[in-house]
C-alpha atoms as a PDB file:
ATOM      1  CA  UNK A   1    -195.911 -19.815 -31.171  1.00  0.00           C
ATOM      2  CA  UNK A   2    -193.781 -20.476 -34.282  1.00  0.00           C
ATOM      3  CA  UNK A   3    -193.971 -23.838 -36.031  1.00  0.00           C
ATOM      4  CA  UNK A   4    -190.921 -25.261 -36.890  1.00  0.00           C
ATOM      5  CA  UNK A   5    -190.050 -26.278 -40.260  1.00  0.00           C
ATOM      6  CA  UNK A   6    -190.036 -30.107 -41.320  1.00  0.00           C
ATOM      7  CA  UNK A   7    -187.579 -31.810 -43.397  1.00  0.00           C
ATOM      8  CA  UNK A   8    -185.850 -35.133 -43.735  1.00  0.00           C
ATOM      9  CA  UNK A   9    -183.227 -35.078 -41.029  1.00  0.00           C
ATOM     10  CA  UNK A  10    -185.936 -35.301 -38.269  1.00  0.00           C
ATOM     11  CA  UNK A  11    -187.019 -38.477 -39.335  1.00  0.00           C
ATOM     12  CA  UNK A  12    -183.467 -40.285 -39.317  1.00  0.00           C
ATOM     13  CA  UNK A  13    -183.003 -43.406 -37.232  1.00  0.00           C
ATOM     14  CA  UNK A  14    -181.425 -42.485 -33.790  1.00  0.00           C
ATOM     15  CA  UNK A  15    -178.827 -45.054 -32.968  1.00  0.00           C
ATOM     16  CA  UNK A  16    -180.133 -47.597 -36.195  1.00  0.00           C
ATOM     17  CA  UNK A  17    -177.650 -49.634 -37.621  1.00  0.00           C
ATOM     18  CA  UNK A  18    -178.566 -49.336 -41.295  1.00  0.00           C
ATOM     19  CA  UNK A  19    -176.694 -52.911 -42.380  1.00  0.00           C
ATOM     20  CA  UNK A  20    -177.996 -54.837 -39.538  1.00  0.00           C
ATOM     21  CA  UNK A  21    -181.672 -53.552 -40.928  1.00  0.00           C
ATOM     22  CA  UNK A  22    -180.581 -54.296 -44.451  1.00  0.00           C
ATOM     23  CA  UNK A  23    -179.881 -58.010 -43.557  1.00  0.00           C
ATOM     24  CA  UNK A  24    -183.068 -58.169 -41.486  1.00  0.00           C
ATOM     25  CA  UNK A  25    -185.108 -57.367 -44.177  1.00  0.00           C
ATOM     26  CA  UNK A  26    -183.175 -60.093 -46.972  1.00  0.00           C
ATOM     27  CA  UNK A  27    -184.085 -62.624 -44.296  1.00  0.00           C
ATOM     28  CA  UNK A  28    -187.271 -62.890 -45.285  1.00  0.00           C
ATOM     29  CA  UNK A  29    -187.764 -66.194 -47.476  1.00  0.00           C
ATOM     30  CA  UNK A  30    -190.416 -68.123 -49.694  1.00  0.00           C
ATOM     31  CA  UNK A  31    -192.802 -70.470 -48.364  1.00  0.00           C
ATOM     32  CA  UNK A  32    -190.794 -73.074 -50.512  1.00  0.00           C
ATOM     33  CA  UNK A  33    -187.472 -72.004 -49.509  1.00  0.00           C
ATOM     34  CA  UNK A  34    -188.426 -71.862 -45.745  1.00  0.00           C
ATOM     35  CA  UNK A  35    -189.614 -76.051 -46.301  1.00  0.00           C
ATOM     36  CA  UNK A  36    -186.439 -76.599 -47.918  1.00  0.00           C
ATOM     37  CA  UNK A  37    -184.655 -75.520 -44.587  1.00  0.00           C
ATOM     38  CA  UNK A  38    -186.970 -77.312 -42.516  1.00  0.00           C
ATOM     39  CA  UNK A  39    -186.597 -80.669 -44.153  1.00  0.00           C
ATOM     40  CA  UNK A  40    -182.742 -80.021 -44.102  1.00  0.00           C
ATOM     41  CA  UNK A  41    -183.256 -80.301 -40.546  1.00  0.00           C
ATOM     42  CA  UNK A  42    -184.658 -83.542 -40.344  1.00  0.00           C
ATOM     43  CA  UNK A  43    -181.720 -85.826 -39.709  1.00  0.00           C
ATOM     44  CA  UNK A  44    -184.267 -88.784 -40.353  1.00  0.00           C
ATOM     45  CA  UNK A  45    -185.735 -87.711 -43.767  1.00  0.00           C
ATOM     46  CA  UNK A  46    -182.075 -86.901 -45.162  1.00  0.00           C
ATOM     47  CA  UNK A  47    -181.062 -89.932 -44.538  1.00  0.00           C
ATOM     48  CA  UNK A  48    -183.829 -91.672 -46.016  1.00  0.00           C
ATOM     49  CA  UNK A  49    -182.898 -89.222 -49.273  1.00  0.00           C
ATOM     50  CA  UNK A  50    -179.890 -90.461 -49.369  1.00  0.00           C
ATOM     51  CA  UNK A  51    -180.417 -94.150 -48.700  1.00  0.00           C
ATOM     52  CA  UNK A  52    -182.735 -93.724 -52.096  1.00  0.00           C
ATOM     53  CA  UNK A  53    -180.143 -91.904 -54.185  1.00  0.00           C
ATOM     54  CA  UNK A  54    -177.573 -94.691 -53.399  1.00  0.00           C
ATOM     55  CA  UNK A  55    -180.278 -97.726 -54.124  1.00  0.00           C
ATOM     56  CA  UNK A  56    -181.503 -95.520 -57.719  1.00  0.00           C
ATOM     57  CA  UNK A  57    -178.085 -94.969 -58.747  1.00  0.00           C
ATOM     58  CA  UNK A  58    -177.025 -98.791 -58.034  1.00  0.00           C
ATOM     59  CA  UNK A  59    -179.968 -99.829 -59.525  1.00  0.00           C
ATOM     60  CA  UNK A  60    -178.794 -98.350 -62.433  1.00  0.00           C
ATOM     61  CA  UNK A  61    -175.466 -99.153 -62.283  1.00  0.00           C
ATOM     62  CA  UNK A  62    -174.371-102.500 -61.316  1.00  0.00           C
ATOM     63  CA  UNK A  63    -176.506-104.099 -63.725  1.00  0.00           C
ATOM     64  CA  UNK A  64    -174.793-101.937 -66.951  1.00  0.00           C
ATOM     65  CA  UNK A  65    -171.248-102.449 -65.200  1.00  0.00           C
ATOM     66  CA  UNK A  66    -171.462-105.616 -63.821  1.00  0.00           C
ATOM     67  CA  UNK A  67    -169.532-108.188 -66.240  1.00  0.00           C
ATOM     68  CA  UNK A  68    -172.490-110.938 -64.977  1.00  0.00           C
ATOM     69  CA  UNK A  69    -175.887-110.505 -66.556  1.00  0.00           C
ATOM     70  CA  UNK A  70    -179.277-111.155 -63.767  1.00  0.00           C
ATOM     71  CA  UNK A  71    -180.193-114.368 -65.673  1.00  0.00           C
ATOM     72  CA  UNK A  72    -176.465-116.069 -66.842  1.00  0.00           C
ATOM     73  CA  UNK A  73    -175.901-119.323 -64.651  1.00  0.00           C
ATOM     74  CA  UNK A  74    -172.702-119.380 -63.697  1.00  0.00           C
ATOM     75  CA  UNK A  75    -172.164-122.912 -62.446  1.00  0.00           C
ATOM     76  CA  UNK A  76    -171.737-122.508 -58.650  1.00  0.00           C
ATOM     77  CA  UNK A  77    -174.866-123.176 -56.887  1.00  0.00           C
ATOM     78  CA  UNK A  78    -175.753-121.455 -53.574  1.00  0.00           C
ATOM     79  CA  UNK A  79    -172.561-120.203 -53.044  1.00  0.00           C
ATOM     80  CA  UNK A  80    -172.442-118.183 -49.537  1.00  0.00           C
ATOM     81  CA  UNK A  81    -171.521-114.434 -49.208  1.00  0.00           C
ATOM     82  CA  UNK A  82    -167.785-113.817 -50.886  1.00  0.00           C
ATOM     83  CA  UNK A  83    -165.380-111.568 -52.533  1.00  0.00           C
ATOM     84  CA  UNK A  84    -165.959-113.446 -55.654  1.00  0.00           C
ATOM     85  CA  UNK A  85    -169.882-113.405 -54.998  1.00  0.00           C
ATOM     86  CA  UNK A  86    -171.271-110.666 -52.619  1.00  0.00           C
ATOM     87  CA  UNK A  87    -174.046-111.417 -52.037  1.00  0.00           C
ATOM     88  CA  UNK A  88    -173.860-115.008 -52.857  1.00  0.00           C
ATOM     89  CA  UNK A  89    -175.493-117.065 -55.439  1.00  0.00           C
ATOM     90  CA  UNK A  90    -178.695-118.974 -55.602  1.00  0.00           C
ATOM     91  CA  UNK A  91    -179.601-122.528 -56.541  1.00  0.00           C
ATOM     92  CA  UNK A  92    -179.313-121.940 -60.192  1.00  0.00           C
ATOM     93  CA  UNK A  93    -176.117-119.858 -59.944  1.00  0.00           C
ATOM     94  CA  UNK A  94    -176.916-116.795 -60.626  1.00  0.00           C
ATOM     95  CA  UNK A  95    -175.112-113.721 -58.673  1.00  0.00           C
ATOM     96  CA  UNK A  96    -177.965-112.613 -56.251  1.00  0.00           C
ATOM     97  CA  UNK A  97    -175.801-109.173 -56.075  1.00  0.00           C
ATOM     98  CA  UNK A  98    -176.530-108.283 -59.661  1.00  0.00           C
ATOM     99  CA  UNK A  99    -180.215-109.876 -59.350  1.00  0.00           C
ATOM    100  CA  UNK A 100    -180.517-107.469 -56.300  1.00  0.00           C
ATOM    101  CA  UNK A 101    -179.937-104.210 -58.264  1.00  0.00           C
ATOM    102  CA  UNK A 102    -181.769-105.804 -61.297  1.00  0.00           C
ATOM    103  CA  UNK A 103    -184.766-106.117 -58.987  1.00  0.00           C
ATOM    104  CA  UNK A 104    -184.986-102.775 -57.802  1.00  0.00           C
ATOM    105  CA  UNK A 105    -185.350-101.172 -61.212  1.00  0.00           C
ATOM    106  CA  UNK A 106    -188.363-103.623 -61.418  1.00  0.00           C
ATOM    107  CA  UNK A 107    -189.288-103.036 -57.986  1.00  0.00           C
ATOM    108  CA  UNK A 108    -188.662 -99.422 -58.224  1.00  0.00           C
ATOM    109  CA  UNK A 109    -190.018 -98.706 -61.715  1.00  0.00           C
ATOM    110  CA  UNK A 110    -193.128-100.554 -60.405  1.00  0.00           C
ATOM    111  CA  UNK A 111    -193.845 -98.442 -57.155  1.00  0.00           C
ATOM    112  CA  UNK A 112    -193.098 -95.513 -59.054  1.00  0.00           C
ATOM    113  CA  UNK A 113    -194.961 -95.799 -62.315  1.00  0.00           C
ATOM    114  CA  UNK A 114    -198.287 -96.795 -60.149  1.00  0.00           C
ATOM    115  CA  UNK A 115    -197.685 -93.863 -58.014  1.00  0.00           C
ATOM    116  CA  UNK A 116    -197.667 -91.285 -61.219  1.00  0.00           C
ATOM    117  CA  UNK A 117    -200.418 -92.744 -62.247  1.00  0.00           C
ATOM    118  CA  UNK A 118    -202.451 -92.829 -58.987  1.00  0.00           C
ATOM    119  CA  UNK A 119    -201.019 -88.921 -58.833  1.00  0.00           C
ATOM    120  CA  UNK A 120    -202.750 -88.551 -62.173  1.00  0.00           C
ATOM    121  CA  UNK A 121    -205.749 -89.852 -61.785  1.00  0.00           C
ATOM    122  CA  UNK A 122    -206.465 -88.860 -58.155  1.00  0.00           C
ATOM    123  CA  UNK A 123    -205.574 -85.249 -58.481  1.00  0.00           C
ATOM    124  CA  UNK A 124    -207.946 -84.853 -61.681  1.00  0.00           C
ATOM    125  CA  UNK A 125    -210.529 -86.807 -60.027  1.00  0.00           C
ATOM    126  CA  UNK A 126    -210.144 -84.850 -56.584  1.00  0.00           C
ATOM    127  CA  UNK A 127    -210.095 -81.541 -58.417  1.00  0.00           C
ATOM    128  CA  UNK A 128    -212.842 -81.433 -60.854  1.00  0.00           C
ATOM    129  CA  UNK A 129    -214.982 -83.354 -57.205  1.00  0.00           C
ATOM    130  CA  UNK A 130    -214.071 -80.539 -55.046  1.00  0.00           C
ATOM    131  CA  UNK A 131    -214.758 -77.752 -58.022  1.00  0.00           C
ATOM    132  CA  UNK A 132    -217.457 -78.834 -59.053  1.00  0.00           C
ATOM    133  CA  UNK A 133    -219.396 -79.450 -55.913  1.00  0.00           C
ATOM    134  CA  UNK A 134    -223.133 -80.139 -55.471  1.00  0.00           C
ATOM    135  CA  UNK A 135    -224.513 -83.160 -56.950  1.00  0.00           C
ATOM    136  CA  UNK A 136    -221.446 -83.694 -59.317  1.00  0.00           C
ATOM    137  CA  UNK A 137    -219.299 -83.918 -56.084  1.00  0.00           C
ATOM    138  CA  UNK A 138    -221.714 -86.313 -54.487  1.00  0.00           C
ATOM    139  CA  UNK A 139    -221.691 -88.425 -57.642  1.00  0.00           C
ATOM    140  CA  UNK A 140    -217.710 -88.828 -57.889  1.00  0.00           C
ATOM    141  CA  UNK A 141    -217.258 -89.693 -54.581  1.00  0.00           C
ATOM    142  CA  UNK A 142    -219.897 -92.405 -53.995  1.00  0.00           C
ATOM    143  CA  UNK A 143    -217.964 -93.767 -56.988  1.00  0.00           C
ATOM    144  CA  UNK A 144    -214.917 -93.333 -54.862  1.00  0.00           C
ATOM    145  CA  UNK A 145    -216.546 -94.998 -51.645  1.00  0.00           C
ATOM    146  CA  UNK A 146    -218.283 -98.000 -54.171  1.00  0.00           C
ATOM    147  CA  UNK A 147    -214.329 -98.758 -54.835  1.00  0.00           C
ATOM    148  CA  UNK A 148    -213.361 -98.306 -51.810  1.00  0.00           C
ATOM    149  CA  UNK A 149    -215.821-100.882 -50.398  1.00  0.00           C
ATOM    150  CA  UNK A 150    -213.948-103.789 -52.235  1.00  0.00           C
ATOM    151  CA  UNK A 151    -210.823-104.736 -50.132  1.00  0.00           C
ATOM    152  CA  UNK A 152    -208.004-103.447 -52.175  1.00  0.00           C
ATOM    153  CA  UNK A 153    -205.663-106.538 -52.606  1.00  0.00           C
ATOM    154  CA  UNK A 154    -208.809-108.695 -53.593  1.00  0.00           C
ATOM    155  CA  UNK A 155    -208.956-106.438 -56.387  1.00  0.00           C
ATOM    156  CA  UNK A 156    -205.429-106.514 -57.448  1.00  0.00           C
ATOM    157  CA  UNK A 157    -205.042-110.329 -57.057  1.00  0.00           C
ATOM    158  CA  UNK A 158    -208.498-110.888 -59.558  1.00  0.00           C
ATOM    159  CA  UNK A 159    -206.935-108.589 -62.198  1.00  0.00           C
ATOM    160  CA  UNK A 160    -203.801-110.322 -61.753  1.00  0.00           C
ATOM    161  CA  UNK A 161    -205.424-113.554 -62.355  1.00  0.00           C
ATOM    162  CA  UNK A 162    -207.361-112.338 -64.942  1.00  0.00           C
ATOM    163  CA  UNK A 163    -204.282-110.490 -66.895  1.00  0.00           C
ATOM    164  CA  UNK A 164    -202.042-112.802 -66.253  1.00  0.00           C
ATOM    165  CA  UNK A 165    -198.664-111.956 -63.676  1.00  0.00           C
ATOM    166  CA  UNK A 166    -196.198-109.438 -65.889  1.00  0.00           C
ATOM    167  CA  UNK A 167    -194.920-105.698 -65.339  1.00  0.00           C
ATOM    168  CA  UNK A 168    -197.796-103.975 -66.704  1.00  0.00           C
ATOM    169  CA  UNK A 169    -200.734-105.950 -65.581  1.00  0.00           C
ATOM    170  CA  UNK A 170    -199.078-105.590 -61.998  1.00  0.00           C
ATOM    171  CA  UNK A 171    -199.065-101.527 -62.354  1.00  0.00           C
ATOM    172  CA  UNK A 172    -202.988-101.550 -63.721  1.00  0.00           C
ATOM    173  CA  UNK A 173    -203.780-103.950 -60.864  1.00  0.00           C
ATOM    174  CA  UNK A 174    -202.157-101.324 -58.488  1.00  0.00           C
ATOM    175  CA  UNK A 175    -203.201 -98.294 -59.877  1.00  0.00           C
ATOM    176  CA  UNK A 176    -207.358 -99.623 -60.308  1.00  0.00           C
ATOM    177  CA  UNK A 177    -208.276 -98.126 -56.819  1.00  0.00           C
ATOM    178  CA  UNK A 178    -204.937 -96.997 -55.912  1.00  0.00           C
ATOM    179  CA  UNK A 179    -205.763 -93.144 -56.805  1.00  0.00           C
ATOM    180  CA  UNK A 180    -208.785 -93.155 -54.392  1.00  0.00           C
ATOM    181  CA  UNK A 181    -206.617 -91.551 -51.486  1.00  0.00           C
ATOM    182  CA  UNK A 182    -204.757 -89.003 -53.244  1.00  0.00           C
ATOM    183  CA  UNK A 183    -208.647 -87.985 -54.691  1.00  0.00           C
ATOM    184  CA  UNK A 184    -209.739 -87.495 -51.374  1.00  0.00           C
ATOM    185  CA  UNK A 185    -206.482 -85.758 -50.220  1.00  0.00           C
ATOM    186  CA  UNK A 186    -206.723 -83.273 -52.972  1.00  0.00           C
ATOM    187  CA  UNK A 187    -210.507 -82.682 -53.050  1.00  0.00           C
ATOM    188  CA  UNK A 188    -210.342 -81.627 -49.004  1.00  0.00           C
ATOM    189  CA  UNK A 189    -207.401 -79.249 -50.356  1.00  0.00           C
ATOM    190  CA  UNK A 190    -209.673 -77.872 -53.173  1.00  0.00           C
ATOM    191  CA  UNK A 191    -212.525 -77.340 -51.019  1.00  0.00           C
ATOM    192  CA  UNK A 192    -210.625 -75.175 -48.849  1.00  0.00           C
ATOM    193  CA  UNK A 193    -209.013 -73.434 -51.778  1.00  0.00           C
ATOM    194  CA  UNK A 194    -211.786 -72.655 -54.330  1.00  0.00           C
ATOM    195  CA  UNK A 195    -213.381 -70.011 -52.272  1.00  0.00           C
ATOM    196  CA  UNK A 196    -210.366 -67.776 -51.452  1.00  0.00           C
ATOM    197  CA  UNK A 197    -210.669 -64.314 -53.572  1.00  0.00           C
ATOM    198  CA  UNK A 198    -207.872 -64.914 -56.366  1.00  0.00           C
ATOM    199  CA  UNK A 199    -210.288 -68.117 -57.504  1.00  0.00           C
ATOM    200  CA  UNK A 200    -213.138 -66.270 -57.207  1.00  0.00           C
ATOM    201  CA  UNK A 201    -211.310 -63.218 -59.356  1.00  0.00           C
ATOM    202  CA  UNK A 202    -210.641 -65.787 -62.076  1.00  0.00           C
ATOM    203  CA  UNK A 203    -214.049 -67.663 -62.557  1.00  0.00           C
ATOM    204  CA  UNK A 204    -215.625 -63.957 -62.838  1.00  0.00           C
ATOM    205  CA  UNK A 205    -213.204 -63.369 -66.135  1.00  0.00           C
ATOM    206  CA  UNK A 206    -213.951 -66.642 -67.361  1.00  0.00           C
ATOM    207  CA  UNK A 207    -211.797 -68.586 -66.478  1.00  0.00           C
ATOM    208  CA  UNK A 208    -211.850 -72.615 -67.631  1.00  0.00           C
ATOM    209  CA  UNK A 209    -212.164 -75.427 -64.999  1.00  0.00           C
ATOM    210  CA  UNK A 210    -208.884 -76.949 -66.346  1.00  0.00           C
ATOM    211  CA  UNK A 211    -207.497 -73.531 -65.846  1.00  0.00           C
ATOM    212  CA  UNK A 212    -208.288 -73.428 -62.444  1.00  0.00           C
ATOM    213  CA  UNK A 213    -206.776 -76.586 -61.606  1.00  0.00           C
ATOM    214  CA  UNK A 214    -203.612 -76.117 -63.164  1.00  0.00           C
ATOM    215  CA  UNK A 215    -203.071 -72.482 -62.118  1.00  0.00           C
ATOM    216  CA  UNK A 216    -204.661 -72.345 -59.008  1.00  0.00           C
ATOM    217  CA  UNK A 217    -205.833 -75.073 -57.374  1.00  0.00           C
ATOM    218  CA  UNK A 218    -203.046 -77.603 -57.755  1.00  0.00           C
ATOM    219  CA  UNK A 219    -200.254 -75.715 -57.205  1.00  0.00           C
ATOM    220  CA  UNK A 220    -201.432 -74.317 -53.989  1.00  0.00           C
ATOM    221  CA  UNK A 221    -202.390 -78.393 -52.944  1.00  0.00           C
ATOM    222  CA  UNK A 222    -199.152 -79.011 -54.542  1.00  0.00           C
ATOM    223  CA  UNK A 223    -197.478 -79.481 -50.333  1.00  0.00           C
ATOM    224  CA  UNK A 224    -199.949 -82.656 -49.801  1.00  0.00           C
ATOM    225  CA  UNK A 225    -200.154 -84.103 -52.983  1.00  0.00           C
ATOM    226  CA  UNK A 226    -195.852 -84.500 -52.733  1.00  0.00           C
ATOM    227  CA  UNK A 227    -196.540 -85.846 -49.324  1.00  0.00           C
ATOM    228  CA  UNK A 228    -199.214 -88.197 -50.418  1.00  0.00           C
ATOM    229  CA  UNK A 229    -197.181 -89.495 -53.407  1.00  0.00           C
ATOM    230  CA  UNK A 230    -193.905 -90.258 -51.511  1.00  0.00           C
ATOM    231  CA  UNK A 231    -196.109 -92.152 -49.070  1.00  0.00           C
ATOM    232  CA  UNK A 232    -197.853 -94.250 -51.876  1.00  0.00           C
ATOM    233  CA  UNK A 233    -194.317 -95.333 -53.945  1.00  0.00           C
ATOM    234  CA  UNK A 234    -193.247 -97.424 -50.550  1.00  0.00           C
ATOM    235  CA  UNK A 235    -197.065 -98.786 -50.371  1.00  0.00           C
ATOM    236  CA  UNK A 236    -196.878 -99.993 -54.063  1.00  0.00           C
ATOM    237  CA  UNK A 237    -193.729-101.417 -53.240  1.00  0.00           C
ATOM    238  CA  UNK A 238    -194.711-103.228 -50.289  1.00  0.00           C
ATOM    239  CA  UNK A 239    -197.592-104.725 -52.397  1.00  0.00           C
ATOM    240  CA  UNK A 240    -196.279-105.440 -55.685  1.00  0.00           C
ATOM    241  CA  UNK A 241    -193.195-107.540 -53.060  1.00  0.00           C
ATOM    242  CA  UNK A 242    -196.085-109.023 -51.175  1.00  0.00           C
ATOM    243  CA  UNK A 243    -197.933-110.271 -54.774  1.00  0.00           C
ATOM    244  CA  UNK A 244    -194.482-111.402 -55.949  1.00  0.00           C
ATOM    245  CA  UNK A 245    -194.044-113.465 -53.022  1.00  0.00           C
ATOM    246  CA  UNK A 246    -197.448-115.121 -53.744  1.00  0.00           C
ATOM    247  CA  UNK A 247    -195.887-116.041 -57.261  1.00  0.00           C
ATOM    248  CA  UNK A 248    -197.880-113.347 -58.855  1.00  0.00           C
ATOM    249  CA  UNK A 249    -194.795-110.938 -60.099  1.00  0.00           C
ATOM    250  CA  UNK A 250    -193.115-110.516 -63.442  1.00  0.00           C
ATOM    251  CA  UNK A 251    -192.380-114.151 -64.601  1.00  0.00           C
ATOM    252  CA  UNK A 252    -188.828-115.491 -65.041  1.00  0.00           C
ATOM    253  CA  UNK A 253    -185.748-115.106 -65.708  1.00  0.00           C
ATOM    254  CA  UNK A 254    -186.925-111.575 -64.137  1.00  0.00           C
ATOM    255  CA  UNK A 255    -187.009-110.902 -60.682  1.00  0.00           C
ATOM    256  CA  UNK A 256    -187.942-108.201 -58.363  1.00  0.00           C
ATOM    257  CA  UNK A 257    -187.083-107.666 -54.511  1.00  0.00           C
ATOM    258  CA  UNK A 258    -190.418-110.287 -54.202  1.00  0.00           C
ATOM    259  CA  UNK A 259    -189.985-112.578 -56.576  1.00  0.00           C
ATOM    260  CA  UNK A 260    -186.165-112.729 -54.941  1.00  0.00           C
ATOM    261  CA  UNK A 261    -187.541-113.141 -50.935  1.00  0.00           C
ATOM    262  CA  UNK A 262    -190.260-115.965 -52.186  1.00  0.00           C
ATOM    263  CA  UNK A 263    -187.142-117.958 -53.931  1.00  0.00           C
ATOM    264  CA  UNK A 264    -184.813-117.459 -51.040  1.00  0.00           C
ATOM    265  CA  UNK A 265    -187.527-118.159 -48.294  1.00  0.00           C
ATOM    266  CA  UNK A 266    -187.675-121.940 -50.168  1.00  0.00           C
ATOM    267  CA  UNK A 267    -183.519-122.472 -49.075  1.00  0.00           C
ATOM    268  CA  UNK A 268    -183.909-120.740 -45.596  1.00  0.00           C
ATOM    269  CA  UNK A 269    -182.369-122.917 -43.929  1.00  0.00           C
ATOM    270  CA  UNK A 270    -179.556-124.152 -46.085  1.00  0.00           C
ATOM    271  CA  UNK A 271    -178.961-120.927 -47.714  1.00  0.00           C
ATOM    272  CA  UNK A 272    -180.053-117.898 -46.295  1.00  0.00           C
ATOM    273  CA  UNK A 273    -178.724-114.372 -47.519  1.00  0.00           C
ATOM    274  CA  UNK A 274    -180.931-115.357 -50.392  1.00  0.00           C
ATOM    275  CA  UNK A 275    -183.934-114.503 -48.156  1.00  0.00           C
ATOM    276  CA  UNK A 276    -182.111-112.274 -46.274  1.00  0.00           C
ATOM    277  CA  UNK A 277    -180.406-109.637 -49.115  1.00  0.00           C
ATOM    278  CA  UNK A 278    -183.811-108.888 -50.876  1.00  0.00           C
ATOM    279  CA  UNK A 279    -185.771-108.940 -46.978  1.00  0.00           C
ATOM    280  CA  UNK A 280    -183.041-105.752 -45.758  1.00  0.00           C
ATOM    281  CA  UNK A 281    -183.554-103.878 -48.824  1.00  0.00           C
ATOM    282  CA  UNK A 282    -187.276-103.691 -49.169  1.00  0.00           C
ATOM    283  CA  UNK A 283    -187.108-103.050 -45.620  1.00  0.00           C
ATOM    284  CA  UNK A 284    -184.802 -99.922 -46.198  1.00  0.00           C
ATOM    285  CA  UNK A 285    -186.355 -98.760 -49.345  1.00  0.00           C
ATOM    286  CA  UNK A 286    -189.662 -98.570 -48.079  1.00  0.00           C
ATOM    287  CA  UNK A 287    -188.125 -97.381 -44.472  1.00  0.00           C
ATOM    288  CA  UNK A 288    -186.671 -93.871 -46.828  1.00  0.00           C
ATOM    289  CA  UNK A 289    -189.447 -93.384 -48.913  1.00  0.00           C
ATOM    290  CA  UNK A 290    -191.836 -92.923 -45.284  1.00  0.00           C
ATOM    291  CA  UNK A 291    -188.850 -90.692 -43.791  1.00  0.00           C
ATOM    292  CA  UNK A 292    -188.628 -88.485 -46.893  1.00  0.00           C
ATOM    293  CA  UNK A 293    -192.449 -88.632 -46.704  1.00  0.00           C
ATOM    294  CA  UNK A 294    -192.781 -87.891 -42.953  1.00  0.00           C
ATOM    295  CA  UNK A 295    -189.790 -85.130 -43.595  1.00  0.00           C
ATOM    296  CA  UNK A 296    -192.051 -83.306 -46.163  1.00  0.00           C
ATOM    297  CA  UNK A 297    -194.931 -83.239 -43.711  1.00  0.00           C
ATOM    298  CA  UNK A 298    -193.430 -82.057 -41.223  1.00  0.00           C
ATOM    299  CA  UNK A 299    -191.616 -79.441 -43.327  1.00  0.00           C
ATOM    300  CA  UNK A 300    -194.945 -78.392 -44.530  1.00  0.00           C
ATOM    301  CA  UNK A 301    -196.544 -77.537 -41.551  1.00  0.00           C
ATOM    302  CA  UNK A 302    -199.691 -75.501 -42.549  1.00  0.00           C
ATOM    303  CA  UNK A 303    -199.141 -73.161 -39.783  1.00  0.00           C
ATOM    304  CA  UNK A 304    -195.848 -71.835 -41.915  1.00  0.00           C
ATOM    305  CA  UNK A 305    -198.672 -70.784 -44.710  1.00  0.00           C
ATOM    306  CA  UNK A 306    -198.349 -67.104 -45.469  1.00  0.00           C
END
C-alpha cells in the first residue's frame, strides 16, 4: 500500500469563506473596550453622563459670561421666574440663576476634591492592608473599624465646629473617615489579586511594594475603585448640601446648592423657586453621578474578566 504524498493543498478550507473568518477574528476586543460598549448600552447611565457634562460646563460658564456677578444686589427683591430673571431673584436681589451655576462649582469642586482624596488615601491604605497581610493587615483595619465606629456626620459636624465652616475645612471634615470604604473595596480586590502568578513572578525579582501597587495591583482593581469613586462624589455632595443647610457651608456672599436650599426654605411660602431651583439640581446631580456609577458596574461585570 503506497502512502500518498502530503502537501499544503490538502489542508485548505472546503467551502470557508476566508473574509468572513478574517472579520471573525478582528472581533475580538479588550476587556476595556468591551465595558465601553456595555455602558454605551445603558440608556440610564448615558444620560446621567450627559446631565453632568451640561451642569460642569454651565458651571463654568454662566458665571464667566453672565454680565451679573453671584454676590451684586441688583435692587429687585424676590422677583419670580422671568425672561429678565430665570430663575428669579432672592430677598437681597441677587440673580439665583447665576448663584445656581456659582454653587455648583462649590458644590461640585467640593464632592469632587473629597472624593480624590478619599481615592487617595483609601487605595494606599487598602493596598499596602491587603499586601501586607498578617498582623500588619489586622492592625490597619481595626484602625479602619475604630473609625468606623464613630457615626460619620458626628465627626464631620465636630471638625466643622472646631475649624470653623469654609471650603477647606468642609473637604478635611469629609475626607477624615471618608476613605474607609474605598480601603475596604480595594483591599478585598488586592487579596484576590496578590496571589495570581504574574505577582508572584515579580516579588521573586524583587520587586518593591509600591511597585506592586502601581503596576499590578491597582490597575487590575482599577474597575471597582472607578465604581466606588463615582458613587462617593454624589455622597459628598449630598453631605456637604445637608451641612450647608445646617448653616455649616462656606460663609457668605458664597453659596453652594445648600447654602442656596437653607435660604430659600426661609421664603417657602412667599417665594419658592428659591427652594425649589437649588432642591431639582442636587436632586439631578446626585441622580447622574449614581447612574454613571450603576452604568460602570454593570459594565464591569466580573464575569466579562478574561
Amino acid at each position: 500500500m503506497t502512502q500518498q504524498p502530503i502537501n499544503k493543498d490538502m489542508f485548505k478550507i472546503v467551502g470557508g469563506n476566508h473574509e468572513a473568518t478574517d472579520k471573525l477574528a478582528d472581533k475580538s476586543v479588550s476587556f476595556w473596550k468591551e465595558v465601553f460598549i456595555r455602558f454605551s448600552h445603558n440608556k440610564m447611565a448615558i444620560f446621567g453622563l450627559i446631565t453632568l457634562i451640561i451642569v460642569i460646563i454651565m458651571a463654568i460658564t454662566v458665571p464667566m459670561l453672565s454680565q451679573y456677578k453671584y454676590s451684586d444686589q441688583l435692587g429687585v427683591y424676590n422677583s419670580r421666574p422671568s425672561a429678565d430673571f430665570w430663575f428669579g431673584t432672592d430677598d437681597l436681589g441677587r440673580d439665583i440663576f447665576v448663584r445656581i451655576w456659582a454653587g455648583a462649582r462649590i458644590s461640585l469642586f467640593i464632592g469632587i476634591t473629597a472624593a480624590v482624596i478619599d481615592l487617595v488615601i483609601g487605595v494606599l491604605w487598602g493596598s499596602i492592608s491587603g499586601l501586607a497581610g498578617g498582623r500588619v493587615d489586622n492592625i490597619m483595619m481595626r484602625i479602619a473599624d475604630v473609625l468606623t465606629a464613630v457615626p460619620y456626620l458626628l465627626v464631620v459636624i465636630v471638625l466643622l465646629v472646631v475649624l470653623q465652616p469654609g471650603l477647606f475645612p468642609m473637604i478635611i471634615a469629609l475626607s477624615i473617615t471618608g476613605w474607609i470604604s474605598m480601603a475596604r473595596i480595594v483591599r478585598g480586590e488586592v487579596l484576590s489579586i496578590k496571589n495570581q502568578e504574574y505577582v508572584l513572578a515579580a516579588r521573586t525579582l524583587g520587586a518593591s511594594t509600591m511597585h506592586l501597587i502601581l503596576k499590578h495591583l491597582i490597575p487590575n482593581a482599577l474597575g471597582a475603585i472607578l465604581v466606588t469613586m463615582t458613587l462617593t462624589i454624589p455622597s459628598a455632595i449630598f453631605t456637604e448640601s445637608f451641612l450647608s443647610y445646617l448653616g455649616l457651608g462656606v460663609p457668605a456672599p458664597h453659596a453652594s446648592w445648600g447654602t442656596m436650599a437653607s435660604e430659600g426654605n426661609k421664603a417657602i411660602t412667599n417665594a419658592p423657586w428659591r427652594l425649589i431651583f437649588p432642591a431639582v439640581f442636587i436632586s439631578l446631580t446626585i441622580f447622574a453621578f449614581n447612574a454613571v456609577g450603576d452604568g460602570l458596574r454593570d459594565a464591569l461585570d466580573p464575569k466579562l474578566r478574561k
